[in-house]
Protein backbone atom coordinates (compact mmCIF):
# COMPACT_ATOMS: atom_id res chain seq x y z
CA UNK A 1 -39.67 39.26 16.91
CA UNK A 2 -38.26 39.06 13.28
CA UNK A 3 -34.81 39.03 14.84
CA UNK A 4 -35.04 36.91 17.71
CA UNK A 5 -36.17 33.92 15.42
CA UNK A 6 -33.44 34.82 13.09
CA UNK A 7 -30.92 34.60 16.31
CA UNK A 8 -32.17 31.61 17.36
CA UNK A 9 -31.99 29.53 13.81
CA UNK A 10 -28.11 30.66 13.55
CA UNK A 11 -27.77 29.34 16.96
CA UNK A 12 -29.52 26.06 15.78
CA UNK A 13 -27.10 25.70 12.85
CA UNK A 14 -24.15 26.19 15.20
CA UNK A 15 -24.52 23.90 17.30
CA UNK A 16 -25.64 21.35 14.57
CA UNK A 17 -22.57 22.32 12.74
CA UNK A 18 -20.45 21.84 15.94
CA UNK A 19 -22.21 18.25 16.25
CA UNK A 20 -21.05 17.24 13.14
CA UNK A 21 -17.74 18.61 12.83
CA UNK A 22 -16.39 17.66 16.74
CA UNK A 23 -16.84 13.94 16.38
CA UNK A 24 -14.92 14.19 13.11
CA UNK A 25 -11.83 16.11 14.75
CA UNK A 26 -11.69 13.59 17.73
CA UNK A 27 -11.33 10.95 15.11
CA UNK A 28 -8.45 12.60 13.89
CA UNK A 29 -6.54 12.20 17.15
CA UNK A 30 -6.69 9.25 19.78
CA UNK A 31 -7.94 5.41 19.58
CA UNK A 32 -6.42 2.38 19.79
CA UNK A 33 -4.07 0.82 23.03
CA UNK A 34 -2.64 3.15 25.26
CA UNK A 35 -0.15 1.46 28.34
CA UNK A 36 2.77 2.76 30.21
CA UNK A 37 6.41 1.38 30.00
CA UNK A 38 9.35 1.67 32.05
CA UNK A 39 12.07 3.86 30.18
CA UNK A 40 15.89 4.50 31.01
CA UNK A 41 15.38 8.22 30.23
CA UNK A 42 12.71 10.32 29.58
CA UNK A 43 11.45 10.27 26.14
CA UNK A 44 9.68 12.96 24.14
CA UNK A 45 6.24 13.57 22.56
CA UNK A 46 6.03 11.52 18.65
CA UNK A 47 8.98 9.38 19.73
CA UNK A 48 8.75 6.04 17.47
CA UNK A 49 9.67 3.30 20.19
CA UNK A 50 10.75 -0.70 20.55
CA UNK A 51 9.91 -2.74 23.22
CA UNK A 52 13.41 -4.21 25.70
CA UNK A 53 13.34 -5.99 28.35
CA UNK A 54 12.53 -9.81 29.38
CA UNK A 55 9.70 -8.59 30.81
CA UNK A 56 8.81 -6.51 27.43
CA UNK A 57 7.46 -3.79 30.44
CA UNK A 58 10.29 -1.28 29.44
CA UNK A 59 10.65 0.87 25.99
CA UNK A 60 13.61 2.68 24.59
CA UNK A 61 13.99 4.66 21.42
CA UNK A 62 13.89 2.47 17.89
CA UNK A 63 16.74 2.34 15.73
CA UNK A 64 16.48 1.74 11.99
CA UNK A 65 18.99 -1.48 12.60
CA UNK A 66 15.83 -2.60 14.27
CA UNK A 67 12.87 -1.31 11.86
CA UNK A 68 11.47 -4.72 12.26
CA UNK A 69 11.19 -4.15 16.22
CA UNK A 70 8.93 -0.64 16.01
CA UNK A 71 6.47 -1.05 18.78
CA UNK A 72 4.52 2.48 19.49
CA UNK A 73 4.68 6.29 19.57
CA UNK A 74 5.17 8.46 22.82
CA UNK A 75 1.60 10.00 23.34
CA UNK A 76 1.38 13.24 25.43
CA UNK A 77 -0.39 12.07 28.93
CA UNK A 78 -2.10 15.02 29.26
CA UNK A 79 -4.40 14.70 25.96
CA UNK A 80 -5.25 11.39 27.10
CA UNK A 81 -9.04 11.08 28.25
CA UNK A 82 -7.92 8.61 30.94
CA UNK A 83 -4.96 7.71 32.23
CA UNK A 84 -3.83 4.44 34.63
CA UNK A 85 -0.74 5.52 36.32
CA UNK A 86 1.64 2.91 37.80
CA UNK A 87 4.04 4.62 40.66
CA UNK A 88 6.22 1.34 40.27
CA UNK A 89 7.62 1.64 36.64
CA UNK A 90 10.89 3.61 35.69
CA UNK A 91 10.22 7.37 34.37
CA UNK A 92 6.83 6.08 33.12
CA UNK A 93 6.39 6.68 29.31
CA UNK A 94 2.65 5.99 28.03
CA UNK A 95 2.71 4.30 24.66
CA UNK A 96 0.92 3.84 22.00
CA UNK A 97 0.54 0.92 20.00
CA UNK A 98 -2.62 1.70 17.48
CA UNK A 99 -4.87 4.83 17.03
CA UNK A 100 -4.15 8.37 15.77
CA UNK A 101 -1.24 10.30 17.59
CA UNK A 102 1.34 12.86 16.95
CA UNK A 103 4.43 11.53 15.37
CA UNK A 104 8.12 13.16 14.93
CA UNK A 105 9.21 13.26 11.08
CA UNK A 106 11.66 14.50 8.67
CA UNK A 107 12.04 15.22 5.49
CA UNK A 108 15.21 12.48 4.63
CA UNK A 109 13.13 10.93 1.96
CA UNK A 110 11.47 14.29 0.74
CA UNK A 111 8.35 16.22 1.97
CA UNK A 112 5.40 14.27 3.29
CA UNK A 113 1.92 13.72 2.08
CA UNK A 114 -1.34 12.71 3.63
CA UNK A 115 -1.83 8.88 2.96
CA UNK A 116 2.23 8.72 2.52
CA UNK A 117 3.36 5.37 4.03
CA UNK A 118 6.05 6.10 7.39
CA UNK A 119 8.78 4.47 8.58
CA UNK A 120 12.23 4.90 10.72
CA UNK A 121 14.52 7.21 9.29
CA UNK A 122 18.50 7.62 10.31
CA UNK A 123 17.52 9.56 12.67
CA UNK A 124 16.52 7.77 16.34
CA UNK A 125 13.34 7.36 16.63
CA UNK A 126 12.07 9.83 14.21
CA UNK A 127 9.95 8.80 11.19
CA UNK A 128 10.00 9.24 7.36
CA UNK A 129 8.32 8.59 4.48
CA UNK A 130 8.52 5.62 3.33
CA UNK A 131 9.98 4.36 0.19
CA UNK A 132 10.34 0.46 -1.39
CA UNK A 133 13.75 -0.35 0.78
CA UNK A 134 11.78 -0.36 3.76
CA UNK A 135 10.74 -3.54 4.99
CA UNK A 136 8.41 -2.27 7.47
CA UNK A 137 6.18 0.88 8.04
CA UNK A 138 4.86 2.33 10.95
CA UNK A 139 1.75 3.79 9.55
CA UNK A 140 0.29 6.24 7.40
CA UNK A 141 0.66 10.07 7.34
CA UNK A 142 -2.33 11.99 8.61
CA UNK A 143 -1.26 15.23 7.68
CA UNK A 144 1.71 16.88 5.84
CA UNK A 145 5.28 18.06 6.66
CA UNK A 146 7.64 19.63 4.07
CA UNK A 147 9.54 21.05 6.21
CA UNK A 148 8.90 25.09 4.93
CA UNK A 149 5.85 25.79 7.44
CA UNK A 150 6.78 25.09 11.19
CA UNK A 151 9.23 22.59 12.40
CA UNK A 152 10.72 21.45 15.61
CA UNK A 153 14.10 22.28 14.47
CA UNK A 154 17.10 20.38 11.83
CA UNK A 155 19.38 17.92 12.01
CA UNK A 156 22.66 17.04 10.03
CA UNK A 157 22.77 13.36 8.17
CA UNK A 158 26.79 11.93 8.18
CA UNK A 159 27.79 9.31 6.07
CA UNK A 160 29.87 6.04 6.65
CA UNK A 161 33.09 8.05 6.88
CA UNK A 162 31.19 11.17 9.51
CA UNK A 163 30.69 13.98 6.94
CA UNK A 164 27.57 15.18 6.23
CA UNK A 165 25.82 14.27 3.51
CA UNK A 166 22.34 15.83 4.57
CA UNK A 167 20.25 18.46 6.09
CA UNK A 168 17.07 17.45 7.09
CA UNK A 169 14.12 19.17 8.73
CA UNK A 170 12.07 17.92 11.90
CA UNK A 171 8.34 18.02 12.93
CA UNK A 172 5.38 16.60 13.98
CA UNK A 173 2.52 15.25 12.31
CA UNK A 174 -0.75 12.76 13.31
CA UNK A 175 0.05 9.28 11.94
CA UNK A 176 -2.21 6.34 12.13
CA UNK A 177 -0.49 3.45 13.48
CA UNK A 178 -0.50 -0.12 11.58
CA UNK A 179 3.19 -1.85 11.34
CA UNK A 180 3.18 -4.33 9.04
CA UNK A 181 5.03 -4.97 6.17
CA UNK A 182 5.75 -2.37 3.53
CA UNK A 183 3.34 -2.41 0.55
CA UNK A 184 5.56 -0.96 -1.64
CA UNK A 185 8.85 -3.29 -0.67
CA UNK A 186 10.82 -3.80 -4.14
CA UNK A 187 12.61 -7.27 -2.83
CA UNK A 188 13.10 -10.44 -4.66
CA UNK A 189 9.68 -11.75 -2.96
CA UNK A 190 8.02 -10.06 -5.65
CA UNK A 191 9.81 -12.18 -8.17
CA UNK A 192 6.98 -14.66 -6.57
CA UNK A 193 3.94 -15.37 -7.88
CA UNK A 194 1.14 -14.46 -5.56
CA UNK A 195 -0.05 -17.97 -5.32
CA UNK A 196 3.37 -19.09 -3.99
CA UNK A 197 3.78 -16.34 -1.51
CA UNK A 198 0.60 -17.68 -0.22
CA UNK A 199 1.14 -21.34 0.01
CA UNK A 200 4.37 -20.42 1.70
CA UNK A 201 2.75 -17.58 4.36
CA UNK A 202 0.34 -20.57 5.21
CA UNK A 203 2.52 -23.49 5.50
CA UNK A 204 4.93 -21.55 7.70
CA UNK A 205 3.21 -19.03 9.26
CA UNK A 206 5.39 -16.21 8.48
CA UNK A 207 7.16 -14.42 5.56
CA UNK A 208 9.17 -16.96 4.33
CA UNK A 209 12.27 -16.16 1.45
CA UNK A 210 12.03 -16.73 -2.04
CA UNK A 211 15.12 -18.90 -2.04
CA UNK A 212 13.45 -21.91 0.75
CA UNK A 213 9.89 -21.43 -1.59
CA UNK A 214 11.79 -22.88 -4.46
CA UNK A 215 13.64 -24.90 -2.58
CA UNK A 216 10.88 -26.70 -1.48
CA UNK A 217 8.92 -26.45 -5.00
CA UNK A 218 11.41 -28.21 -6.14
CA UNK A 219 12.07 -31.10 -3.77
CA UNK A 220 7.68 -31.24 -3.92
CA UNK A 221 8.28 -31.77 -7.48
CA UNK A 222 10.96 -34.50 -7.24
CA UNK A 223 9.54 -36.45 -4.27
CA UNK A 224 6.43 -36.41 -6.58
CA UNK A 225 8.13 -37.56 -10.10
CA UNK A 226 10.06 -40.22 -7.97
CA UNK A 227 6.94 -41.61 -6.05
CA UNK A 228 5.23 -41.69 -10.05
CA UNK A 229 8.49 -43.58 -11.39
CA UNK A 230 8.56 -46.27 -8.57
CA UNK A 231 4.20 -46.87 -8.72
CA UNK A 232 4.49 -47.32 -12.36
CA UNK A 233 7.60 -49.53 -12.97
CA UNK A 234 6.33 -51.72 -10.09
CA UNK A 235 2.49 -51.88 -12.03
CA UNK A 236 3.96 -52.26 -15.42
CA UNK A 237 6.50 -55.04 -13.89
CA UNK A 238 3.32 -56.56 -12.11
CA UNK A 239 1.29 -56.78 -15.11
CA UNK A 240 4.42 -58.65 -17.29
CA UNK A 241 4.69 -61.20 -14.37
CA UNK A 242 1.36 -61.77 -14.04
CA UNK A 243 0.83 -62.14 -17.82
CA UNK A 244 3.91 -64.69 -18.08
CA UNK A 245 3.28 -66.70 -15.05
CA UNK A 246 -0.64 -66.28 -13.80
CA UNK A 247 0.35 -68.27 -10.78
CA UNK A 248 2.05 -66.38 -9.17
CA UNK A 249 -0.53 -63.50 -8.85
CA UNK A 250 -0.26 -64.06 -4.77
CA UNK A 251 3.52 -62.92 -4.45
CA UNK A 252 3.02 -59.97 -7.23
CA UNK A 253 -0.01 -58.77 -5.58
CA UNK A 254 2.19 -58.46 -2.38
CA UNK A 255 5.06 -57.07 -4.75
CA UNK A 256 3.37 -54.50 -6.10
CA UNK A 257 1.68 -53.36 -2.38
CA UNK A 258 5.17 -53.14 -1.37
CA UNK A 259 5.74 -51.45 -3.98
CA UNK A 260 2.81 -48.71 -3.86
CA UNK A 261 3.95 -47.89 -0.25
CA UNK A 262 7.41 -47.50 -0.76
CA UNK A 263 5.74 -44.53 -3.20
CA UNK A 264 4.07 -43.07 -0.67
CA UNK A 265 6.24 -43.36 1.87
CA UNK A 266 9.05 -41.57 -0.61
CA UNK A 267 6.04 -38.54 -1.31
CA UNK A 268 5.32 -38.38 2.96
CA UNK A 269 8.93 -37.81 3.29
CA UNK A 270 9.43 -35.29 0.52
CA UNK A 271 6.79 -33.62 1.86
CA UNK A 272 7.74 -33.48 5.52
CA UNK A 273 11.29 -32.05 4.39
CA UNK A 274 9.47 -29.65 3.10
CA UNK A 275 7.27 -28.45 5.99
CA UNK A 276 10.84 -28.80 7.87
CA UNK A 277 12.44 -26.18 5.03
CA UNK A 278 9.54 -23.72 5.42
CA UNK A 279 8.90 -23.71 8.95
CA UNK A 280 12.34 -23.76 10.46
């Protein structure tokens, strides 16, 4: 009796222990937007991809030329929970565009981390880790390659003139997908201070240079001096007239309107070339 309770309390704490520790492994794989795309060719498992097309319904592999255009991974179709087939697209290549899934990396920036930052490397389509030349990452390493355990194989790097300057090591590990912009970007936007970059990002909606920021700091500040200069000559002029002639308060009055929207007319215009500069 002794050892049929003691049976059945280690089969209690299994299958509490398997309660807790499944939900947190199918976390660690999955989620996020799943769709199939046309492709020209078949493309592997942990292939980084960009969208092409007019349609944007097709995929091919991404380029580092194009970091900016990195769309989604290649997910394996058969570790999807559901799939939603469509006979009519082009060697159809499911995609995903958030979530946890499989990625392909090397090591061309040095062994990988968990929590590492990844991007596109030289190689098509494969991913890196990302360092502060990248503009843009693809997400953040979920486990870590260094290229000494398993891999999928190696690769030569060539340089501008086709000799090889590098031998790099492939594999696969589960990234979480977010592209955005790189955290760690050394460019001359962090010459900025914060409160411009902001002002800037809300005016035009989009990363905008450090060059049209000043640019249009500086015509602010000059539309703004020269609106000041105008409104204060006229008032100061105003006041002299009216104190030498008090008769002629009529025509000043109307002088010095004139005068007040001609200053805000000059600031509206400074203004607008701005919003012209930072949204164009």
């Amino acid at each position: 009796m002794k050892a049929l309770r003691i049976v059945l309390s280690l089969a209690v704490i299994v299958v509490a222990a398997s309660a807790v520790v499944l939900p947190v492994a199918a976390q660690n794989y999955g989620g996020g937007s799943v769709q199939g795309y046309a492709a020209d060719t078949t493309l592997g498992t942990g292939t980084i991809v960009e969208l092409t097309g007019k349609d944007a319904n097709r995929v091919k592999i991404a380029k580092q030329s194009e970091l900016q255009n990195m769309f989604g991974v290649v997910v394996d179709r058969t570790r999807l929970p559901l799939i939603l087939s469509s006979g009519s697209l082009q060697n159809e290549t499911f995609v995903a565009s958030s979530g946890t899934y499989d990625v392909l990396v090397s090591t061309q920036a040095g062994p990988i981390v968990t929590g590492d930052y990844i991007s596109l490397s030289s190689v098509n389509g494969v991913a890196m880790k990302a360092g502060t030349e990248e503009k843009t990452i693809f997400g953040r390493a979920n486990g870590p390659f260094d290229g000494k355990g398993i891999t999928l194989g190696s690769t030569v790097l060539k340089d501008v003139n086709g000799n090889a300057s590098q031998t790099v090591k492939l594999g696969s590990i589960p990234v979480t997908i977010d592209i955005k912009k790189n955290p760690n970007d050394k460019s001359t936007k962090s010459d900025l201070p914060d409160f411009l970059q902001r002002i800037g990002v809300a005016i035009a909606e989009k990363e905008v240079s450090p060059i049209r920021i000043y640019l249009s700091l500086g015509i602010t500040l000059v539309s703004i001096l020269a609106a000041i200069a105008i409104l204060y000559s006229g008032v100061r002029n105003g006041v002299v007239s009216i104190g030498r002639n008090p008769m002629s308060k009529k025509s000043i009055f109307r002088a010095l309107l004139e005068v007040i929207l001609t200053s805000i007319l000059i600031l509206i215009i400074g203004l607008f070339a701005v919003y012209l500069l930072l949204r164009l």
